[in-house]
N, C-alpha and C. Protein backbone atom coordinates (compact mmCIF):
# COMPACT_ATOMS: atom_id res chain seq x y z
N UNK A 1 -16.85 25.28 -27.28
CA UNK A 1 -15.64 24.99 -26.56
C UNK A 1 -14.72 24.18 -27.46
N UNK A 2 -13.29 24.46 -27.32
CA UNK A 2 -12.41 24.05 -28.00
C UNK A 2 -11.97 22.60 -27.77
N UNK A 3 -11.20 21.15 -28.36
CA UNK A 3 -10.70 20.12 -27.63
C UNK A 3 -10.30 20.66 -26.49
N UNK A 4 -9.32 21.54 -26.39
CA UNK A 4 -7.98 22.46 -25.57
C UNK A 4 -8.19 22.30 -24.38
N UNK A 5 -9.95 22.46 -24.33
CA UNK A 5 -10.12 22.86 -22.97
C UNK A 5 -10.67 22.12 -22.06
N UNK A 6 -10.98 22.43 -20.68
CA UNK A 6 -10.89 21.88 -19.48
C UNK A 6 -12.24 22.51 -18.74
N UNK A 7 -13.20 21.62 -18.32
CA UNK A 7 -14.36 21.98 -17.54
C UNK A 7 -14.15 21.54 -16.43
N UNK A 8 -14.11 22.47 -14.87
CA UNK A 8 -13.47 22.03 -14.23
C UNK A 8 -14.90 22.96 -13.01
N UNK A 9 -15.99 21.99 -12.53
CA UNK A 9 -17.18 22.63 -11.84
C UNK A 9 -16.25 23.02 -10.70
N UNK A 10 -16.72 24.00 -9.94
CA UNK A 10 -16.52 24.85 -8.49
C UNK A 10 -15.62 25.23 -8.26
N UNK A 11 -15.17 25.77 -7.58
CA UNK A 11 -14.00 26.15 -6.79
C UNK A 11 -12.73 24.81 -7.08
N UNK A 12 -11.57 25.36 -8.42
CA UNK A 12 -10.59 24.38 -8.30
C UNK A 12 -9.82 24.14 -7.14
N UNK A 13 -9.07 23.64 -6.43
CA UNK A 13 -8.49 22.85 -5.23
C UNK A 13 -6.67 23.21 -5.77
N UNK A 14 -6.26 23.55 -4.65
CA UNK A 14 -4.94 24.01 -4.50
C UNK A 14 -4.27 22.66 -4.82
N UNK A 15 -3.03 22.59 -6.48
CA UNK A 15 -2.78 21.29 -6.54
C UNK A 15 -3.64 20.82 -7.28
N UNK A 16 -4.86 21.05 -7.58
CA UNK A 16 -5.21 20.62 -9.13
C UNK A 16 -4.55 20.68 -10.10
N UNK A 17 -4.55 19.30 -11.10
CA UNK A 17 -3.56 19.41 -11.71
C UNK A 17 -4.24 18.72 -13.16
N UNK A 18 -3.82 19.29 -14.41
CA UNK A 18 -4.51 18.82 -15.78
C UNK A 18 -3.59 18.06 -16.11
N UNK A 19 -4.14 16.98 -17.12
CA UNK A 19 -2.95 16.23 -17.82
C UNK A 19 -2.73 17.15 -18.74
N UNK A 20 -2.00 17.19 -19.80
CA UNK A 20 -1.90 17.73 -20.71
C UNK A 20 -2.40 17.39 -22.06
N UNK A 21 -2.41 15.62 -22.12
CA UNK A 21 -2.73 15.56 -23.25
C UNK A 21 -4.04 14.56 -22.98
N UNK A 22 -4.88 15.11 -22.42
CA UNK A 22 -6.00 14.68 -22.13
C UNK A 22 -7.01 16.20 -21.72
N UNK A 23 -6.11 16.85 -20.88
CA UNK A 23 -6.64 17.94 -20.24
C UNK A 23 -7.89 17.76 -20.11
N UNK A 24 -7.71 16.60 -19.01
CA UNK A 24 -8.86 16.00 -18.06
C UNK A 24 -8.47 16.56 -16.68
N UNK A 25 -9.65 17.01 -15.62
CA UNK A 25 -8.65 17.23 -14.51
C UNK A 25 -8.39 15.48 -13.89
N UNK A 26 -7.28 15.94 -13.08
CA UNK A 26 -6.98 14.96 -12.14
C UNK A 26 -7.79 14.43 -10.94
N UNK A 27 -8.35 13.18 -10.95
CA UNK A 27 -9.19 13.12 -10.16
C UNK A 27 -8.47 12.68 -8.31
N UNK A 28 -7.50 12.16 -8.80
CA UNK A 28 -6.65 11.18 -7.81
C UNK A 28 -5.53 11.46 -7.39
N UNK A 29 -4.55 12.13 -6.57
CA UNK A 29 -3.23 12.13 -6.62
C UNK A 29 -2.40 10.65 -6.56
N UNK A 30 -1.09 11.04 -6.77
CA UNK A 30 -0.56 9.70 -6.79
C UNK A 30 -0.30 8.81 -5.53
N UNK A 31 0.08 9.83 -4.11
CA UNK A 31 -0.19 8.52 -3.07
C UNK A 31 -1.75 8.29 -2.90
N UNK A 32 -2.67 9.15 -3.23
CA UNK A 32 -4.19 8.53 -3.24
C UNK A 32 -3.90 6.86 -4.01
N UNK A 33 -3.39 7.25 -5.64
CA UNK A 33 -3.23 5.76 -6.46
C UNK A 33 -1.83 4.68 -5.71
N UNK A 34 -1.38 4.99 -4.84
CA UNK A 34 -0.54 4.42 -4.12
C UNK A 34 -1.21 3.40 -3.09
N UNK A 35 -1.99 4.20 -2.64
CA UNK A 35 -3.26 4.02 -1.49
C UNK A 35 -3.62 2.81 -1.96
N UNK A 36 -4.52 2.91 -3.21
CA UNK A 36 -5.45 2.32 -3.93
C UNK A 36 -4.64 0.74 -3.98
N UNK A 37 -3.92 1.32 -4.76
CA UNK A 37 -2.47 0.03 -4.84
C UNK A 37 -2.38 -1.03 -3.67
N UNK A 38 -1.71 -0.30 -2.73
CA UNK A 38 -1.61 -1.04 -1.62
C UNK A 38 -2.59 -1.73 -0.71
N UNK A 39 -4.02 -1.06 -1.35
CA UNK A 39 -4.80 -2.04 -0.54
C UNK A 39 -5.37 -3.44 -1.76
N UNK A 40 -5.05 -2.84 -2.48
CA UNK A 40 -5.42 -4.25 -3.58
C UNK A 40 -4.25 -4.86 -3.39
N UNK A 41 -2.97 -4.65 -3.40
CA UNK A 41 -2.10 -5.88 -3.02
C UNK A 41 -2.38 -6.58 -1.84
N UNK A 42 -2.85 -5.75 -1.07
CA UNK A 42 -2.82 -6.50 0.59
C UNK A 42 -4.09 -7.25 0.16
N UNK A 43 -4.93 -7.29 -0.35
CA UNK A 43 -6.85 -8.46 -0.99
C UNK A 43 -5.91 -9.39 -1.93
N UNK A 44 -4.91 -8.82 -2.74
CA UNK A 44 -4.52 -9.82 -3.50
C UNK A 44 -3.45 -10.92 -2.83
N UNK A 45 -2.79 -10.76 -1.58
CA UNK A 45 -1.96 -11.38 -1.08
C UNK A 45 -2.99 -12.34 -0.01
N UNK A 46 -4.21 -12.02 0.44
CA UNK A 46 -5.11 -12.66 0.82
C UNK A 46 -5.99 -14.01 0.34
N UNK A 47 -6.06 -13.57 -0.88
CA UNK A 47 -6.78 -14.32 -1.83
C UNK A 47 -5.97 -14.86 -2.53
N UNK A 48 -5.17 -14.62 -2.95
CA UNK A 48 -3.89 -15.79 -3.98
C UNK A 48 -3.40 -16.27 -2.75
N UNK A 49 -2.76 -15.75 -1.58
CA UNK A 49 -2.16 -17.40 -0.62
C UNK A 49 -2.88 -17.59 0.30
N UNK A 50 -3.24 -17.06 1.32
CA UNK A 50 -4.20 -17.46 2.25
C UNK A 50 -5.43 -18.04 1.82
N UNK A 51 -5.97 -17.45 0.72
CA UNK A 51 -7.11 -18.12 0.74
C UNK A 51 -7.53 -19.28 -0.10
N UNK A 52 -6.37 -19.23 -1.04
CA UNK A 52 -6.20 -20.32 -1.86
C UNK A 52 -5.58 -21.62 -0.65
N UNK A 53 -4.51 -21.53 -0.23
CA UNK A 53 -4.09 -22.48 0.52
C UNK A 53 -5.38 -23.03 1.57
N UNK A 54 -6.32 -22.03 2.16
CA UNK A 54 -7.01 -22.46 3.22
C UNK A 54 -8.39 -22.99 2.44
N UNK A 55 -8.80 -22.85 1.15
CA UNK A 55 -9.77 -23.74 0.30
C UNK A 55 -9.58 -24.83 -0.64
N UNK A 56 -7.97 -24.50 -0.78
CA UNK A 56 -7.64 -25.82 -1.29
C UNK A 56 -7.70 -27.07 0.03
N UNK A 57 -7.15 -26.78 0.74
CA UNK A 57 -7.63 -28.00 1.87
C UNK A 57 -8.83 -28.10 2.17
N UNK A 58 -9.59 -27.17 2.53
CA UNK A 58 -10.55 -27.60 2.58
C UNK A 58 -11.62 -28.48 1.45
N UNK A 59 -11.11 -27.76 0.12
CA UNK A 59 -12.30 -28.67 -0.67
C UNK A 59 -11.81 -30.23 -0.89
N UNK A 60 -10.64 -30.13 -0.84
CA UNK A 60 -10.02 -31.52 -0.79
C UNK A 60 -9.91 -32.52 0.26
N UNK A 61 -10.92 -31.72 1.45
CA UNK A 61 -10.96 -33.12 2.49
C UNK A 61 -10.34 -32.95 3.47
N UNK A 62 -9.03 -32.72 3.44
CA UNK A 62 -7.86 -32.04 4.19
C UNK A 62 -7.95 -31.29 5.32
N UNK A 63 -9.08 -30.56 5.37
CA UNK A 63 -9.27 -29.56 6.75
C UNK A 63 -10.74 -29.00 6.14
N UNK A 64 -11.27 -28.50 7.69
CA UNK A 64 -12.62 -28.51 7.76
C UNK A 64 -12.51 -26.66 8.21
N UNK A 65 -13.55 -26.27 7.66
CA UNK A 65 -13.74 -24.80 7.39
C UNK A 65 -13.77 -24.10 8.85
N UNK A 66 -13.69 -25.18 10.01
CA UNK A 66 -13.81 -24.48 11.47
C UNK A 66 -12.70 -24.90 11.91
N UNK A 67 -11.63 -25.92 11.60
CA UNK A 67 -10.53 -25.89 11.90
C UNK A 67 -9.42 -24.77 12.12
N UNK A 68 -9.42 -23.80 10.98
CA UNK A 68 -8.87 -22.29 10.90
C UNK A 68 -8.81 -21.39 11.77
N UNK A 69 -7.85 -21.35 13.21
CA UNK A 69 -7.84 -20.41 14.24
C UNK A 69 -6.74 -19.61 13.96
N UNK A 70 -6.81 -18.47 14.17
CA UNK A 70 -5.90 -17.10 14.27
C UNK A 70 -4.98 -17.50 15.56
N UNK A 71 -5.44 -18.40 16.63
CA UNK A 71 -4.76 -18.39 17.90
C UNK A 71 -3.67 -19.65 17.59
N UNK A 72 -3.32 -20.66 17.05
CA UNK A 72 -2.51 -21.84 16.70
C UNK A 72 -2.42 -21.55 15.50
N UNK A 73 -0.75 -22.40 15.79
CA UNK A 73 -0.12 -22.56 14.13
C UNK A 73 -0.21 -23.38 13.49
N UNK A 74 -0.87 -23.38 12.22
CA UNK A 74 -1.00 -24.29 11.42
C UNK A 74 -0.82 -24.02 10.01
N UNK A 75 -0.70 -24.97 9.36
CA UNK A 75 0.24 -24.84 8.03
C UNK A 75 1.17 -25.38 7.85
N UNK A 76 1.35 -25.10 6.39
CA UNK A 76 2.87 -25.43 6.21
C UNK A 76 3.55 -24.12 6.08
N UNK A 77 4.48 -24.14 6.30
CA UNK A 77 5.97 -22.76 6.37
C UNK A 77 5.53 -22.18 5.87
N UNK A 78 5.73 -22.12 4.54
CA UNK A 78 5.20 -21.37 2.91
C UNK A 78 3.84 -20.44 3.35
N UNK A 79 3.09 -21.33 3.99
CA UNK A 79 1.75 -21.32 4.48
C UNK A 79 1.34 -19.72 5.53
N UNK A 80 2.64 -20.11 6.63
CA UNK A 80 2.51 -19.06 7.77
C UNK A 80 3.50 -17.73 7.22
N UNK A 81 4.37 -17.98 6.18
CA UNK A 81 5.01 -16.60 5.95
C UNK A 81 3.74 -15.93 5.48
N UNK A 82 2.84 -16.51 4.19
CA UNK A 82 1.54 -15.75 3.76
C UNK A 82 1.42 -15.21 4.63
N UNK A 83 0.75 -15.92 5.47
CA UNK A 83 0.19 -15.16 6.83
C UNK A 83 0.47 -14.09 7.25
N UNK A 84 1.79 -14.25 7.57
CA UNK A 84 2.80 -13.02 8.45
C UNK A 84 2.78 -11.69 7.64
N UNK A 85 3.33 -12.47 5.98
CA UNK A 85 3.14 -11.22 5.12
C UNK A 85 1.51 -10.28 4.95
N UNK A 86 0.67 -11.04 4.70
CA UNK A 86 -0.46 -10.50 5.08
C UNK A 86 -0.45 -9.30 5.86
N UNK A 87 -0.40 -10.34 7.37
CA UNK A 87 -0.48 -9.22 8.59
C UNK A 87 -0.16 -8.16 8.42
N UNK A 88 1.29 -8.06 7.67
CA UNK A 88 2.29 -7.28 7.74
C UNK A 88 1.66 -5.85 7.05
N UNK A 89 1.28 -6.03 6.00
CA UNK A 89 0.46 -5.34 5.19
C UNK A 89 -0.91 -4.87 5.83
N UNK A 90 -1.43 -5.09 7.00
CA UNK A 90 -3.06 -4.94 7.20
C UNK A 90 -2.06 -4.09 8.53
N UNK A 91 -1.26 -4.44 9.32
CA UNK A 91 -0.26 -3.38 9.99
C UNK A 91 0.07 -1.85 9.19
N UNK A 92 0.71 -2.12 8.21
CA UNK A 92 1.11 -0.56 7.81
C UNK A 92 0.08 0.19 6.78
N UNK A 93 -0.78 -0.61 6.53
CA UNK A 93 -1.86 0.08 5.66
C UNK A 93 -2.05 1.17 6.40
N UNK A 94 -2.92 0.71 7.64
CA UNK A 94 -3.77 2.42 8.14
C UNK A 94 -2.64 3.80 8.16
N UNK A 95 -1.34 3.20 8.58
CA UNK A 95 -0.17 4.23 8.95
C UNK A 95 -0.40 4.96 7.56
N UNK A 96 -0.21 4.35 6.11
CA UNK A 96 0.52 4.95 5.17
C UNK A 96 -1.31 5.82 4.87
N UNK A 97 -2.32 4.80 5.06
CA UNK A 97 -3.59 5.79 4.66
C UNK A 97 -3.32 7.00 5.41
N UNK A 98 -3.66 7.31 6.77
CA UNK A 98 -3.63 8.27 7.70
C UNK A 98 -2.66 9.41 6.81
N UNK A 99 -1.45 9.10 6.45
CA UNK A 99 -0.28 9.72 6.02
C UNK A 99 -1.23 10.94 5.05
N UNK A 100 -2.03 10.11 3.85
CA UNK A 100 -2.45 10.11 2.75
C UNK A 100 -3.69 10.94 2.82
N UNK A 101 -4.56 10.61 3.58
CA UNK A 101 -5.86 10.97 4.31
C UNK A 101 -5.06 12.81 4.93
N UNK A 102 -4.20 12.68 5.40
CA UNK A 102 -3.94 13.95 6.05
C UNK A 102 -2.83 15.00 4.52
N UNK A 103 -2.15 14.25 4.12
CA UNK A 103 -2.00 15.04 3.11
C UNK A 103 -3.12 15.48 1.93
N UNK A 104 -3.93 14.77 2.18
CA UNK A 104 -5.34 15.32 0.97
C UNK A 104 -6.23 16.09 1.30
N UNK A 105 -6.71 15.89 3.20
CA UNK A 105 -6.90 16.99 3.87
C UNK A 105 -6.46 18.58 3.53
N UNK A 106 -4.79 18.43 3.44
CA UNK A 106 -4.40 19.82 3.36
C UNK A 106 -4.19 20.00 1.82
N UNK A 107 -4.89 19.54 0.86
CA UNK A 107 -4.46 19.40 -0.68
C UNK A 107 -2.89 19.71 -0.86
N UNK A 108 -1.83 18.53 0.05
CA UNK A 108 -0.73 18.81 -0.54
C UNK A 108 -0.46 17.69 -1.62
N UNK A 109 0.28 18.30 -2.91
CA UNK A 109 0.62 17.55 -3.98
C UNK A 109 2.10 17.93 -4.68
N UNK A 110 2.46 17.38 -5.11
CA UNK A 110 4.06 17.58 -5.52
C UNK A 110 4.54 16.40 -5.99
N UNK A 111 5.65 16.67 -6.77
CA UNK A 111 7.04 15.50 -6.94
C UNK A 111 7.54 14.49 -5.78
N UNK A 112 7.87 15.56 -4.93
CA UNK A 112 8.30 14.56 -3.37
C UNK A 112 7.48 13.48 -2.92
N UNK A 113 6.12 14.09 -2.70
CA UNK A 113 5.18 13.01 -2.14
C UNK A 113 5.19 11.84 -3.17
N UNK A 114 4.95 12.51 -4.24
CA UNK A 114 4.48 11.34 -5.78
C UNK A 114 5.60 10.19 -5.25
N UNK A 115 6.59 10.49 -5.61
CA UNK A 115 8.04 9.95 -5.64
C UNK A 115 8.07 9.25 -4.30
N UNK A 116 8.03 9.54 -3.38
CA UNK A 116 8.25 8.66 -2.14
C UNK A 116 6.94 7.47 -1.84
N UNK A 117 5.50 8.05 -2.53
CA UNK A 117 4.74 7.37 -2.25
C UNK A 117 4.90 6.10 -3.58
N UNK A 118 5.33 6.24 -4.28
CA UNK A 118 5.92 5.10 -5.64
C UNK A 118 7.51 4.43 -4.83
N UNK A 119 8.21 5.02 -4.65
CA UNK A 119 9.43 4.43 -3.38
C UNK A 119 8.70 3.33 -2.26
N UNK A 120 7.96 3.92 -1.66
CA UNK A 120 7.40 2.96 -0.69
C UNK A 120 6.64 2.09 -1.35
N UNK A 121 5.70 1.94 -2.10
CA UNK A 121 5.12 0.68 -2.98
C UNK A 121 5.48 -0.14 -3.39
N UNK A 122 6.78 0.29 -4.47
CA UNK A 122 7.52 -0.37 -4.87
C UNK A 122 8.24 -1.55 -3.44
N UNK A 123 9.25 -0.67 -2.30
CA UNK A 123 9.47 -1.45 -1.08
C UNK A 123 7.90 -2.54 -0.88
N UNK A 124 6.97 -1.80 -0.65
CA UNK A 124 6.21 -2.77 -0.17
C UNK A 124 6.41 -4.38 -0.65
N UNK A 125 6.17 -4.07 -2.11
CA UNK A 125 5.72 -5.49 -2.97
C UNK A 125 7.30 -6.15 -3.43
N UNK A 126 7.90 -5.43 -3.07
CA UNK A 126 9.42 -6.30 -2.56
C UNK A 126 9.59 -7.29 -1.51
N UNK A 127 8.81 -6.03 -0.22
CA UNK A 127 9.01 -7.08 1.32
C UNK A 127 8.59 -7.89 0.78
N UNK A 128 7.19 -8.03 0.72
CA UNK A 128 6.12 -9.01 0.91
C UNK A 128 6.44 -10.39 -0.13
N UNK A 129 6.48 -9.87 -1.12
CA UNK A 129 6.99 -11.14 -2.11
C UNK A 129 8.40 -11.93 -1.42
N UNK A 130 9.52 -11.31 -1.26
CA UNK A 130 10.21 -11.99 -0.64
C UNK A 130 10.05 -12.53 1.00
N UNK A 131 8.96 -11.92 1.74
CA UNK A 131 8.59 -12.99 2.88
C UNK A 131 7.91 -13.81 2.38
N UNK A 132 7.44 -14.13 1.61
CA UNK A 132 6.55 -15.58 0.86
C UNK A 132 7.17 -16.42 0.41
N UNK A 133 8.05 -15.95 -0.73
CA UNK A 133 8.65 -16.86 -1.59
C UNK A 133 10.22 -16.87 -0.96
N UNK A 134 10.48 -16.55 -0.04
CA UNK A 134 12.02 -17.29 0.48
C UNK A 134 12.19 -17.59 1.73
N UNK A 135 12.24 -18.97 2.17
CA UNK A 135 12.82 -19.64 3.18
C UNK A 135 13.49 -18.18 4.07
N UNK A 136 12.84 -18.50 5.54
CA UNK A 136 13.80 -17.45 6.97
C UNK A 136 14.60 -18.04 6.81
N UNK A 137 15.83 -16.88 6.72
CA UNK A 137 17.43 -17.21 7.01
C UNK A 137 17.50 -16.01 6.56
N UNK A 138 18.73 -15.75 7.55
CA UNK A 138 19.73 -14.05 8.00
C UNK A 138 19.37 -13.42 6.80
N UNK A 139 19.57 -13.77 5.70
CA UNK A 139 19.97 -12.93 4.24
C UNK A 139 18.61 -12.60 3.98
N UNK A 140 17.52 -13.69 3.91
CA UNK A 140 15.32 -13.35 3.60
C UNK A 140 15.33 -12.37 4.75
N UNK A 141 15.94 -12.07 5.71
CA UNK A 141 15.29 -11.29 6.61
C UNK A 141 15.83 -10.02 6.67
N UNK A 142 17.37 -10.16 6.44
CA UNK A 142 18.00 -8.57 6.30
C UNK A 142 17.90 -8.45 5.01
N UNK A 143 17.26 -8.71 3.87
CA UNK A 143 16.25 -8.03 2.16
C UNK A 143 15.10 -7.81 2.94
N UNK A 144 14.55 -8.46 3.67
CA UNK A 144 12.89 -8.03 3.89
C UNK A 144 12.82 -7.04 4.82
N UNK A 145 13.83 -6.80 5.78
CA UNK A 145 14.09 -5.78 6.66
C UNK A 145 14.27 -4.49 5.80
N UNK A 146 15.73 -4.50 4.78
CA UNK A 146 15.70 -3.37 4.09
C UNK A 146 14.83 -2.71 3.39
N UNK A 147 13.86 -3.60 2.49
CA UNK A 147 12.24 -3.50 2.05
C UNK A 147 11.63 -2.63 2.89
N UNK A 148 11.46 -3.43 4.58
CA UNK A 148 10.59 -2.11 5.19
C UNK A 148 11.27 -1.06 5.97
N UNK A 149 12.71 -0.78 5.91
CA UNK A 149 13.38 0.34 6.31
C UNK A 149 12.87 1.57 5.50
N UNK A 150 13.13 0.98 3.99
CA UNK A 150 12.54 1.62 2.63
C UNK A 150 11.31 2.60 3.24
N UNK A 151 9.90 1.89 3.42
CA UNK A 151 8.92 1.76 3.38
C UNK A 151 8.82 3.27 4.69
N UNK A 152 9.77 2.84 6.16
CA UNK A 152 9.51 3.68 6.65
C UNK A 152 10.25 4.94 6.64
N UNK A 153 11.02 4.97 6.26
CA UNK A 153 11.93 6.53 5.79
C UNK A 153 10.77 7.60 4.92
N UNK A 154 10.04 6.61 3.89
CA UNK A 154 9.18 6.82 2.99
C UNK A 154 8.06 7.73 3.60
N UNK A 155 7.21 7.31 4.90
CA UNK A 155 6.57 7.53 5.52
C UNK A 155 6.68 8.50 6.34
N UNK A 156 7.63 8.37 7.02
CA UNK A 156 8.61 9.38 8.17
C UNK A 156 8.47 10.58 6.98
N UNK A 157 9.19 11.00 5.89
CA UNK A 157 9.36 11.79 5.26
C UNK A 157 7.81 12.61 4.72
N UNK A 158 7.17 11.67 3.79
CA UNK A 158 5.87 12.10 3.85
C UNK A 158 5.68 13.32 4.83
N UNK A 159 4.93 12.35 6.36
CA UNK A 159 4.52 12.68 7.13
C UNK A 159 4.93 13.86 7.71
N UNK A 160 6.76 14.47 7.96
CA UNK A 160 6.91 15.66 7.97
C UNK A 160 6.27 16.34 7.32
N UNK A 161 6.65 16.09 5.92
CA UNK A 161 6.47 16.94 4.90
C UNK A 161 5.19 17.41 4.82
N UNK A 162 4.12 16.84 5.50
CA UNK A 162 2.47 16.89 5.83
C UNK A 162 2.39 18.12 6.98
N UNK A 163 3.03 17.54 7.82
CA UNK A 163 3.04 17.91 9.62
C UNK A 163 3.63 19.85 9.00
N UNK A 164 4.58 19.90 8.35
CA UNK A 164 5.63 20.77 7.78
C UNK A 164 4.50 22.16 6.98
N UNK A 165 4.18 21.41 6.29
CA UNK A 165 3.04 22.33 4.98
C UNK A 165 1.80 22.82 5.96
N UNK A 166 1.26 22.14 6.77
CA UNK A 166 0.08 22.44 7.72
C UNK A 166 0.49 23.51 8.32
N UNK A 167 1.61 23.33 9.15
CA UNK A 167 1.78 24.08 10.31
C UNK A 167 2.26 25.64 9.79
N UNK A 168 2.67 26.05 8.25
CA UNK A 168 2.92 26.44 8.10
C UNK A 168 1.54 27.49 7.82
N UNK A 169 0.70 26.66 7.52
CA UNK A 169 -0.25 26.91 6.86
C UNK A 169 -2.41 27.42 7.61
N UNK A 170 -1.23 27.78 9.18
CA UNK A 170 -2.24 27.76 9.98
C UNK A 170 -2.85 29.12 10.39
């Protein structure tokens, strides 16, 4: 066998796609690596503020490891946007998986999806950084709003475009 070529076991998958200069197959599409993305930001937005803020008090004396209720507010500001942003993220995850999960179902792959699922990521780690790092007021909220307008046009579109290819395809 030549470099050139490509071993590719069973039945290739509609939308398999080679690199070229690897001519490896593709193991992942790109909202799959979108996927991937977004759930490591949402562990990384966990663990750099929430969980840093809630072990730095604690190892320092400051608050006791059973103090920490989901039902009362506590914190400082800085403290509860984490939070919110968090949430925010553990909210639209399943939506954008499902999206993702059902377009891989029907092996759809393309430019559009690629592109909207990099559009919405990008929105994501816009919102979220700017609900953390900027003080609520009109202007942090209509940027963090437009962030997830972004996010759902992104989705909405997808998701036709899923709903669209299936039905066609029945």
């Amino acid at each position: 066998m030549s470099s050139g070529e490509a071993i590719i076991v069973g039945k290739p998958r509609a939308g398999l796609r080679l690199h070229a200069e690897t001519t490896k197959a593709q193991v992942m599409t790109i909202p799959q690596w979108v996927l991937l993305g977004f759930a490591g930001w949402t562990l990384l937005i966990l663990c750099g503020t929430v969980g840093i803020y809630r072990w730095s008090m604690i190892l320092t004396g400051r608050a006791r490891v059973s103090e920490w209720r989901a039902d009362e507010i506590q914190g400082s500001e800085w403290y509860r946007r984490a939070m919110r942003a968090h949430m925010n993220c553990l909210e639209n995850l399943p939506v954008y998986a499902a999206i993702v999960l059902c377009a891989t179902a029907a092996e759809i792959t393309g430019a559009l999806l690629s592109g909207l699922s990099l559009a919405f990521l990008a929105a994501r780690l816009f919102q979220t950084t700017t609900h953390i790092f900027f003080e609520q007021t009109d202007r942090a909220a209509s940027v963090r709003f437009g962030f997830f307008f972004i996010q759902v046009v992104c989705m909405l579109i997808m998701a036709g475009r899923v709903a669209l290819f299936a039905a066609e395809h029945v």
